[in-house]
C-alpha atoms as a PDB file:
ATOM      1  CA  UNK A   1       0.000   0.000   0.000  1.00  0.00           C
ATOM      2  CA  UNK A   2       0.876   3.757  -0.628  1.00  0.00           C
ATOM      3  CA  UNK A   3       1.428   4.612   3.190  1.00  0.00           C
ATOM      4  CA  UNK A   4       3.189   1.454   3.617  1.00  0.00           C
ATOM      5  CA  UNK A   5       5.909   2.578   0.952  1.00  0.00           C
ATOM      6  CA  UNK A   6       5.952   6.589   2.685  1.00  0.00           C
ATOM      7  CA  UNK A   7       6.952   4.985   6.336  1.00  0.00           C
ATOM      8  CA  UNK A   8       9.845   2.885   4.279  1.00  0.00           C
ATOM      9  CA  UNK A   9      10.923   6.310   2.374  1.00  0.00           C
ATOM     10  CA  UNK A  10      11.034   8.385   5.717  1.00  0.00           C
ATOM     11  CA  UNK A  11      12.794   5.524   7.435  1.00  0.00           C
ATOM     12  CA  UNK A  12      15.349   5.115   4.517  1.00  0.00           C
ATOM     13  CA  UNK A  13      15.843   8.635   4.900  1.00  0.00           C
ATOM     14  CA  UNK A  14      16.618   8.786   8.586  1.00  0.00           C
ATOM     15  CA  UNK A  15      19.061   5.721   7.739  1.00  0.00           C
ATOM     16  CA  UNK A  16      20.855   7.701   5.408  1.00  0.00           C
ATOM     17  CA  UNK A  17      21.339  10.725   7.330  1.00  0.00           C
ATOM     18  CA  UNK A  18      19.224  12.864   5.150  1.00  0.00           C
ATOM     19  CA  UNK A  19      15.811  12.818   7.262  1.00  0.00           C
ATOM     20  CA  UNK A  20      15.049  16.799   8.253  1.00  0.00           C
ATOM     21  CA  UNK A  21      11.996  17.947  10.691  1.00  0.00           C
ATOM     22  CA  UNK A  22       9.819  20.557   9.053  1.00  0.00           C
ATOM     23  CA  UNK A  23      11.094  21.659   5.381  1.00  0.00           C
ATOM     24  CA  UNK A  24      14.821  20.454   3.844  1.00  0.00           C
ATOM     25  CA  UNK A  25      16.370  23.260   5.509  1.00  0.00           C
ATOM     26  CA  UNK A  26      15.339  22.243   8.709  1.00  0.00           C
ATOM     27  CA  UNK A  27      17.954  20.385  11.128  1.00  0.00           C
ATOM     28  CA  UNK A  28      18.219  16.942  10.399  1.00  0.00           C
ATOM     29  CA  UNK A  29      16.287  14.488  12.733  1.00  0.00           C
ATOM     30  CA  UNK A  30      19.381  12.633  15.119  1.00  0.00           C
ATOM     31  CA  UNK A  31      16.715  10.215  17.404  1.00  0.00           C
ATOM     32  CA  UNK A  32      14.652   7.283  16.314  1.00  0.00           C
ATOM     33  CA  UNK A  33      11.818   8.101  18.067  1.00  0.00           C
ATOM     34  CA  UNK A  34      11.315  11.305  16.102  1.00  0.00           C
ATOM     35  CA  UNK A  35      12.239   9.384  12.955  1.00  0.00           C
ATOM     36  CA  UNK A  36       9.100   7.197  13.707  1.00  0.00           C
ATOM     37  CA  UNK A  37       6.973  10.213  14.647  1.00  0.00           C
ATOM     38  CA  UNK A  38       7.144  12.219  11.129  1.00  0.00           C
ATOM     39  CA  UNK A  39       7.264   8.590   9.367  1.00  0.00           C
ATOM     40  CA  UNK A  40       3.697   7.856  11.414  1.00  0.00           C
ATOM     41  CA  UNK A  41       2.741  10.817  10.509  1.00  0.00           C
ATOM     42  CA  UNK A  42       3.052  11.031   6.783  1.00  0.00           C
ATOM     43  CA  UNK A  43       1.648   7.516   6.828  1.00  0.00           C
ATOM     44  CA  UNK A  44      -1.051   9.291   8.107  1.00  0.00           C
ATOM     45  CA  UNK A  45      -1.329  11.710   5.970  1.00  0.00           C
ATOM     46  CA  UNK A  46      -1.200   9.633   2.335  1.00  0.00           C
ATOM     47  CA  UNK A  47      -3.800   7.101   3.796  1.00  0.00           C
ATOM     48  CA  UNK A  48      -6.017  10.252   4.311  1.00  0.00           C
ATOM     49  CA  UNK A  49      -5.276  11.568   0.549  1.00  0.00           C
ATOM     50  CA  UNK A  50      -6.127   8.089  -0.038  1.00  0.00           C
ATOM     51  CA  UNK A  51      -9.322   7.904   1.008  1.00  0.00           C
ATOM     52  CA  UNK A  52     -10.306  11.909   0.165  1.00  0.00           C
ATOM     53  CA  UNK A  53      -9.266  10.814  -3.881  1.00  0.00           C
ATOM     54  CA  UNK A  54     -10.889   7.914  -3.209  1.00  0.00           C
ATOM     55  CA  UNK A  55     -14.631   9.519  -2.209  1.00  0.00           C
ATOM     56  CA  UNK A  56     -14.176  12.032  -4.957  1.00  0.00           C
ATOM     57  CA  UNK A  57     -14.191   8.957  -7.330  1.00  0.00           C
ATOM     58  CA  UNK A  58     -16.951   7.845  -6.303  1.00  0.00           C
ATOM     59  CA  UNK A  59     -18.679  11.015  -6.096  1.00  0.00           C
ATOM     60  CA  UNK A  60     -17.905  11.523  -9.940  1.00  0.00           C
ATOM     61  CA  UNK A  61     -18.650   8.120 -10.790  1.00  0.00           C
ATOM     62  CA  UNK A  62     -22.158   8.835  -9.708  1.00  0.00           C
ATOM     63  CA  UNK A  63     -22.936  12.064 -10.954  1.00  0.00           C
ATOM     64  CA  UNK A  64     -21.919  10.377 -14.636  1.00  0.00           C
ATOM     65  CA  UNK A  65     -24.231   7.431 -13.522  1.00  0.00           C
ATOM     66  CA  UNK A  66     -26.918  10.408 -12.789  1.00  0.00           C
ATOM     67  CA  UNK A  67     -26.630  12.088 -15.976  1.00  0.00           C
END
């Protein structure tokens, strides 16, 4: 799944030294802990996209069925 992949991503990035809190020019993230808190919470995030694209499907999908 898509949020599956983002918490691999952030982790990889916190591996390689190159995880930052906030924007890129933010300090880098040094603990774990924090590495799993922005990785939990971009896994949030995309799951939410997710399901947001995934109503506005359906909601076009029946106004085409309407019409």
């Amino acid at each position: 799944m898509k949020y599956d992949k983002k918490f691999s991503k952030v982790m990889e990035e916190y591996g390689k030294h190159e995880l930052h809190s906030g924007s890129k020019t933010g300090p880098k993230v040094t603990k774990p802990s924090q590495a799993r808190a922005i990785a939990y919470s971009e896994q949030k995030r995309a799951d939410r996209q997710r399901r947001q694209k995934s109503r506005r499907d359906e909601a076009l999908r029946k106004r085409i069925k309407q019409a």
